[in-house]
Protein backbone atom coordinates (compact mmCIF):
# COMPACT_ATOMS: atom_id res chain seq x y z
CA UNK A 1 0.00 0.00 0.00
CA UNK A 2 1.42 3.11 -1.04
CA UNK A 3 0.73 6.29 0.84
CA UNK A 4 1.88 8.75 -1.58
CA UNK A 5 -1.11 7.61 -3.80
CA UNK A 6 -3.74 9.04 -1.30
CA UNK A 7 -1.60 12.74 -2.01
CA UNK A 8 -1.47 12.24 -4.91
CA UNK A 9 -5.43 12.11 -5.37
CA UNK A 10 -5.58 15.21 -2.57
CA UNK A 11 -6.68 12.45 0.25
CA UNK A 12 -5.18 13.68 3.54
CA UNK A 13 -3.50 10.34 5.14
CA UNK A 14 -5.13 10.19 8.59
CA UNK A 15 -8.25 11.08 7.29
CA UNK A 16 -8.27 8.20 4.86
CA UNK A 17 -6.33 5.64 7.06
CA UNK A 18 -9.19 6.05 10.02
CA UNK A 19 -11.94 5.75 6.83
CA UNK A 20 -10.41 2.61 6.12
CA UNK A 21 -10.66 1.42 9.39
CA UNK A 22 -13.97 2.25 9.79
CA UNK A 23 -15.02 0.89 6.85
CA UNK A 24 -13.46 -2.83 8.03
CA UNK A 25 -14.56 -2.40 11.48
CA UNK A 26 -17.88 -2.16 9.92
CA UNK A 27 -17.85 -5.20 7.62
CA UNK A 28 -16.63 -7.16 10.64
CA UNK A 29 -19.84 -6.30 12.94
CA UNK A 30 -22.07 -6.61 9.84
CA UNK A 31 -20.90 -10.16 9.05
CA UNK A 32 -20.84 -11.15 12.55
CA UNK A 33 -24.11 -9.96 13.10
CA UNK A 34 -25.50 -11.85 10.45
CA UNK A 35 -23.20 -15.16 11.19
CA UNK A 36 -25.26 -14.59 14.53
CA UNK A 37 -28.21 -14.49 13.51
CA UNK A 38 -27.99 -17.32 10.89
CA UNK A 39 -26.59 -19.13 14.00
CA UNK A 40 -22.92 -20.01 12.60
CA UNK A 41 -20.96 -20.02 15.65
CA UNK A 42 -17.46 -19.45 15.59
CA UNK A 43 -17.20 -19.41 11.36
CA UNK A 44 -18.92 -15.83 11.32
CA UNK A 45 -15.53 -15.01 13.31
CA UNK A 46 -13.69 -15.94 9.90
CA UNK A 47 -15.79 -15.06 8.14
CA UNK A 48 -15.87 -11.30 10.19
CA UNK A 49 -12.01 -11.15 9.65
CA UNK A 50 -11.75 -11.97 5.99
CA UNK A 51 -14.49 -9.50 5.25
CA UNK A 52 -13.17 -7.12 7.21
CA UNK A 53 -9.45 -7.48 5.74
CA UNK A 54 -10.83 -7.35 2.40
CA UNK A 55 -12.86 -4.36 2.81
CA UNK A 56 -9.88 -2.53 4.46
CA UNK A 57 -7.72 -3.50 1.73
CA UNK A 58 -9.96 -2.38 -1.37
CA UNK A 59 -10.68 0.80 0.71
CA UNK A 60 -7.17 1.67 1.59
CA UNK A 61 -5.66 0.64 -2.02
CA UNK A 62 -8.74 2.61 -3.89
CA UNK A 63 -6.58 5.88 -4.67
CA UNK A 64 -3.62 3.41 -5.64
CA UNK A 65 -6.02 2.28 -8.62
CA UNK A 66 -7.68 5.58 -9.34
CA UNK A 67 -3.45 6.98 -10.25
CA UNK A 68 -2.86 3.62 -12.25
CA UNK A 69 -6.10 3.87 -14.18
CA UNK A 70 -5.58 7.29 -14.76
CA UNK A 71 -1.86 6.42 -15.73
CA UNK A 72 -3.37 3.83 -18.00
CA UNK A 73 -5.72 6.09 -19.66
CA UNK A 74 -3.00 9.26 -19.92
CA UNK A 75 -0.45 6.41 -21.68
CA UNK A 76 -3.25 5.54 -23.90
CA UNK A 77 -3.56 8.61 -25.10
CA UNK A 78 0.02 9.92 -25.54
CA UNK A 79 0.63 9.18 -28.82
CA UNK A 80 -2.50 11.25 -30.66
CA UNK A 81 -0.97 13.75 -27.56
CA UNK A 82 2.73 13.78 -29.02
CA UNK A 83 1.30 13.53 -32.70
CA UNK A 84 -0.90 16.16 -32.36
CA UNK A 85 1.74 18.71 -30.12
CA UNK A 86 3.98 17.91 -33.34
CA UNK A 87 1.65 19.00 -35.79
CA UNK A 88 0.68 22.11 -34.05
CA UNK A 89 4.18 23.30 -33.27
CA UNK A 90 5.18 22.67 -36.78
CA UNK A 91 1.83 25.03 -37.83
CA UNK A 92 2.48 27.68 -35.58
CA UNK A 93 5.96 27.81 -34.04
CA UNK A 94 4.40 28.60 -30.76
CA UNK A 95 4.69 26.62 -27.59
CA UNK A 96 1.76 28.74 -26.39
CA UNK A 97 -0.50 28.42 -29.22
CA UNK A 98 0.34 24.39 -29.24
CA UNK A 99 -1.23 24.33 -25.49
CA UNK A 100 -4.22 26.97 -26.38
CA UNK A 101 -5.09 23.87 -29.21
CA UNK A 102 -4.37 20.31 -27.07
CA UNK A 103 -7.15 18.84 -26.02
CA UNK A 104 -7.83 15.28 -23.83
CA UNK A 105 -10.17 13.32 -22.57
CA UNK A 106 -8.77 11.45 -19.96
CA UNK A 107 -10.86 14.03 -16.56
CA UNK A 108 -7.28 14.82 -14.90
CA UNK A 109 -5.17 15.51 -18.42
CA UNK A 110 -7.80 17.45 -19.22
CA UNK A 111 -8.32 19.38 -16.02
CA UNK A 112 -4.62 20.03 -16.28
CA UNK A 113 -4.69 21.59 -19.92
CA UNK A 114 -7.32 23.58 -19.10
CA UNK A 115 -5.40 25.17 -16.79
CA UNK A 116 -2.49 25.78 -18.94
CA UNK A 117 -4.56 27.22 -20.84
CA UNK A 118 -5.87 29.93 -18.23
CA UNK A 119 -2.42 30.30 -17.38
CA UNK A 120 -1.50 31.29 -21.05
CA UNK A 121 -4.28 33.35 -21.49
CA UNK A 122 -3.14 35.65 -18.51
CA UNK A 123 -0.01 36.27 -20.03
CA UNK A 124 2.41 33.91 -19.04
CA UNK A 125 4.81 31.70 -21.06
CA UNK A 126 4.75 27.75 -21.85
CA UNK A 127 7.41 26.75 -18.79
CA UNK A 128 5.13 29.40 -16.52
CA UNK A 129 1.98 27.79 -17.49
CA UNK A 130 3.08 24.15 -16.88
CA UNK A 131 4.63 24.76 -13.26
CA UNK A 132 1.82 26.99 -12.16
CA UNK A 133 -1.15 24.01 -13.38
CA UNK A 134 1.33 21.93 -11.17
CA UNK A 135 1.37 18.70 -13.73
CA UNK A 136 3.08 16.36 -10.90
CA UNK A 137 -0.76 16.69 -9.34
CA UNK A 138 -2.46 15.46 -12.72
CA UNK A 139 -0.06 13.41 -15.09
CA UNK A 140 0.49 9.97 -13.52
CA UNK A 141 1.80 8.49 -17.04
CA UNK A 142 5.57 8.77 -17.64
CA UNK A 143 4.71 9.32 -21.50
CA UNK A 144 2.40 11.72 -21.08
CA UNK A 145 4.90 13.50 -18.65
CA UNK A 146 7.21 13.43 -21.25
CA UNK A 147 5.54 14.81 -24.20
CA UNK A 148 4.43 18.01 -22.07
CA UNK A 149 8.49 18.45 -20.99
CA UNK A 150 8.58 18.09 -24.79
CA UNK A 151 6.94 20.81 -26.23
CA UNK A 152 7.91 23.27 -23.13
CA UNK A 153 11.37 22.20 -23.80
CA UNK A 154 11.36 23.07 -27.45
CA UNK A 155 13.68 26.34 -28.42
CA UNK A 156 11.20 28.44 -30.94
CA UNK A 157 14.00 28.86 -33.83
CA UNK A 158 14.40 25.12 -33.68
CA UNK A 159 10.64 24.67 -34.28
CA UNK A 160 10.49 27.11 -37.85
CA UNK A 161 13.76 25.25 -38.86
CA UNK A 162 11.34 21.92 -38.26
CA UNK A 163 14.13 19.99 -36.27
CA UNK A 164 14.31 16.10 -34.91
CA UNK A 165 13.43 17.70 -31.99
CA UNK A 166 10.00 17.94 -32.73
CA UNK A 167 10.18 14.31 -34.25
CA UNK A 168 11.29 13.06 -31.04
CA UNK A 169 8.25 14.09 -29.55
CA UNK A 170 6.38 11.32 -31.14
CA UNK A 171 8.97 9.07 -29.62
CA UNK A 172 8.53 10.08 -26.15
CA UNK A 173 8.77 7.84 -22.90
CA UNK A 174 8.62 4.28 -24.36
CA UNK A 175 5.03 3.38 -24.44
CA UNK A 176 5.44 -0.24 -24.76
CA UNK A 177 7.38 -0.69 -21.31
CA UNK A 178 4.36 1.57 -19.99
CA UNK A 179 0.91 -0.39 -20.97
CA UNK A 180 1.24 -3.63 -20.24
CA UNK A 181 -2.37 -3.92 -20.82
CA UNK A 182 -2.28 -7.94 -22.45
CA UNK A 183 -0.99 -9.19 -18.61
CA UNK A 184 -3.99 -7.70 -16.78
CA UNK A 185 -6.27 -8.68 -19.74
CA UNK A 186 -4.98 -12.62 -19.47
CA UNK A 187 -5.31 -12.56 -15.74
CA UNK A 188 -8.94 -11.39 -15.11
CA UNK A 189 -9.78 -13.58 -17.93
CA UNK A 190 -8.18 -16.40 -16.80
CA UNK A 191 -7.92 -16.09 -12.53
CA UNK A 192 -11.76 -16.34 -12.25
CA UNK A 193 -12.07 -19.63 -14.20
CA UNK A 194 -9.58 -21.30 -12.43
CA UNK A 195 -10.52 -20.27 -8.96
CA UNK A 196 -13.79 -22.09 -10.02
CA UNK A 197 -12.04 -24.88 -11.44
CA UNK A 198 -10.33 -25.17 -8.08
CA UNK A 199 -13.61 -24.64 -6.45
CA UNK A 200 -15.11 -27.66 -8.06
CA UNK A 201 -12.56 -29.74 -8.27
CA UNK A 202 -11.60 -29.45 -4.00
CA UNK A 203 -15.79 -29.54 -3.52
CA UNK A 204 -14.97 -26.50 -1.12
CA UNK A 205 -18.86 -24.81 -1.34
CA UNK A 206 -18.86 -23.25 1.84
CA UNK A 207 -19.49 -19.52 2.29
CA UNK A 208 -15.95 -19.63 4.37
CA UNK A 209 -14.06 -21.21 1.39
CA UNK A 210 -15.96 -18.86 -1.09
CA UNK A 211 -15.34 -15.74 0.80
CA UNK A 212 -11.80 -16.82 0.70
CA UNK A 213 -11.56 -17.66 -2.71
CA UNK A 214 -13.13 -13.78 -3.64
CA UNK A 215 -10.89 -12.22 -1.57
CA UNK A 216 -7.64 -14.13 -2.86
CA UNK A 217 -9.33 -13.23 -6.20
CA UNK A 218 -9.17 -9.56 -5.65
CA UNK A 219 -6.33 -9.36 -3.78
CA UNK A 220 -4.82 -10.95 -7.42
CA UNK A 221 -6.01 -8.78 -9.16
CA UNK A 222 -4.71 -5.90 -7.80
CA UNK A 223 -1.37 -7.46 -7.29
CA UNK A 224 -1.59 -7.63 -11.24
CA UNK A 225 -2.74 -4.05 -12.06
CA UNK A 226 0.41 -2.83 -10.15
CA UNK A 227 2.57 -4.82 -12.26
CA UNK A 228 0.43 -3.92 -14.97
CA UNK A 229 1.30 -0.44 -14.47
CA UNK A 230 4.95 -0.79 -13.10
CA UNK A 231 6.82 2.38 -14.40
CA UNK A 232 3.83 5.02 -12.74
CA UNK A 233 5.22 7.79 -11.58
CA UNK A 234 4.48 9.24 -8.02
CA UNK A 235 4.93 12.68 -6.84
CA UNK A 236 8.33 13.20 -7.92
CA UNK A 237 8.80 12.54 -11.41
CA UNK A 238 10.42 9.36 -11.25
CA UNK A 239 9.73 5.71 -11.61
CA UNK A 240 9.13 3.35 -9.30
């Protein structure tokens, strides 16, 4: 669990640690409550516990997905980014006007552009505009990062002159090494099948075993969308 990812979605820490708490603490009486009334003895205890570590862990690991998702979505869309920062310098030989024109969908790239763009329009220059929409708070893709530095980094005689410079924009950050989008594809396709096959095959029916089984499932899955999403950056520009 990675505390930096609850900044970096503008959670405060102590806030969100006593949320998850709560949120477990509550899953545990609601399960024992029922176990009680359904008159399971001491399995309601288990089942309490695993409920209750589940719930904390999905809770406490929720802005940890929300930055890879959006890093996911950001890489996605880095290339038509970089392709179309390249066309527009190469049109009008202004770092400014590029910004005024990029557009994204992805809700934080696009929050952040817009506020380049309010920065520009008040007066102030590409570098200016970039630091003062504070991108380390939006861009969670390396790529994405990396085409921005790109066109803020370009010298405006170098862009009439058309340089590689602006061709290595379309080149930026290595998108391969940052969507490795066929792992998590193969492993919620797959995980869920054999955790049934495994189901079937042991005869394990019971809402204990079950319970378990979902959890180890989820807990899985999220193992795989951090590998998934391995070169994220946090906070600080750099890679994990």
């Amino acid at each position: 669990m990675r505390i930096q990812s609850w900044e970096e979605v503008g959670l405060d820490q102590r806030r969100a640690l006593l949320f998850a708490l709560v949120v477990a603490a509550s899953f545990f009486v609601l399960v024992v409550l029922v176990g009680a009334q359904l008159r399971m003895g001491s399995v309601s205890l288990a089942l309490g516990v695993m409920a209750a570590a589940g719930a904390g862990y999905l809770v406490s690991t929720a802005p940890r997905r929300i930055v890879r998702i959006a890093a996911f979505q950001q890489t996605l869309e880095a290339p038509s980014l970089a392709a179309s920062s390249n066309i527009y310098l190469k049109s009008t030989s202004s770092r400014s006007m590029t910004f005024l024109m990029l557009r994204a969908n992805e809700p934080r790239l696009r929050s952040f552009l817009a506020e380049v763009r309010r920065q520009t329009l008040l007066g102030y220059d590409a570098s200016t505009a970039t630091q003062g929409a504070r991108p380390q708070s939006h861009i969670f893709s390396e790529s994405t990062r990396t085409v921005i530095g790109s066109v803020v980094g370009v010298d405006g005689a170098r862009v009439e002159e058309g340089a590689d410079e602006l061709d290595g924009i379309l080149n930026s950050g290595g998108l391969d090494e940052e969507t490795k989008l066929p792992l998590l594809i193969a492993v919620s396709f797959f995980l869920p099948i054999m955790l049934m096959l495994f189901a079937a095959m042991t005869k394990e029916t019971g809402l204990a075993a079950l319970g378990a089984l979902l959890v180890l499932e989820l807990v899985v899955l999220d193992i795989a969308l951090a590998i998934s999403g391995g070169s994220v950056s946090w906070g600080n520009g750099g890679k994990r």
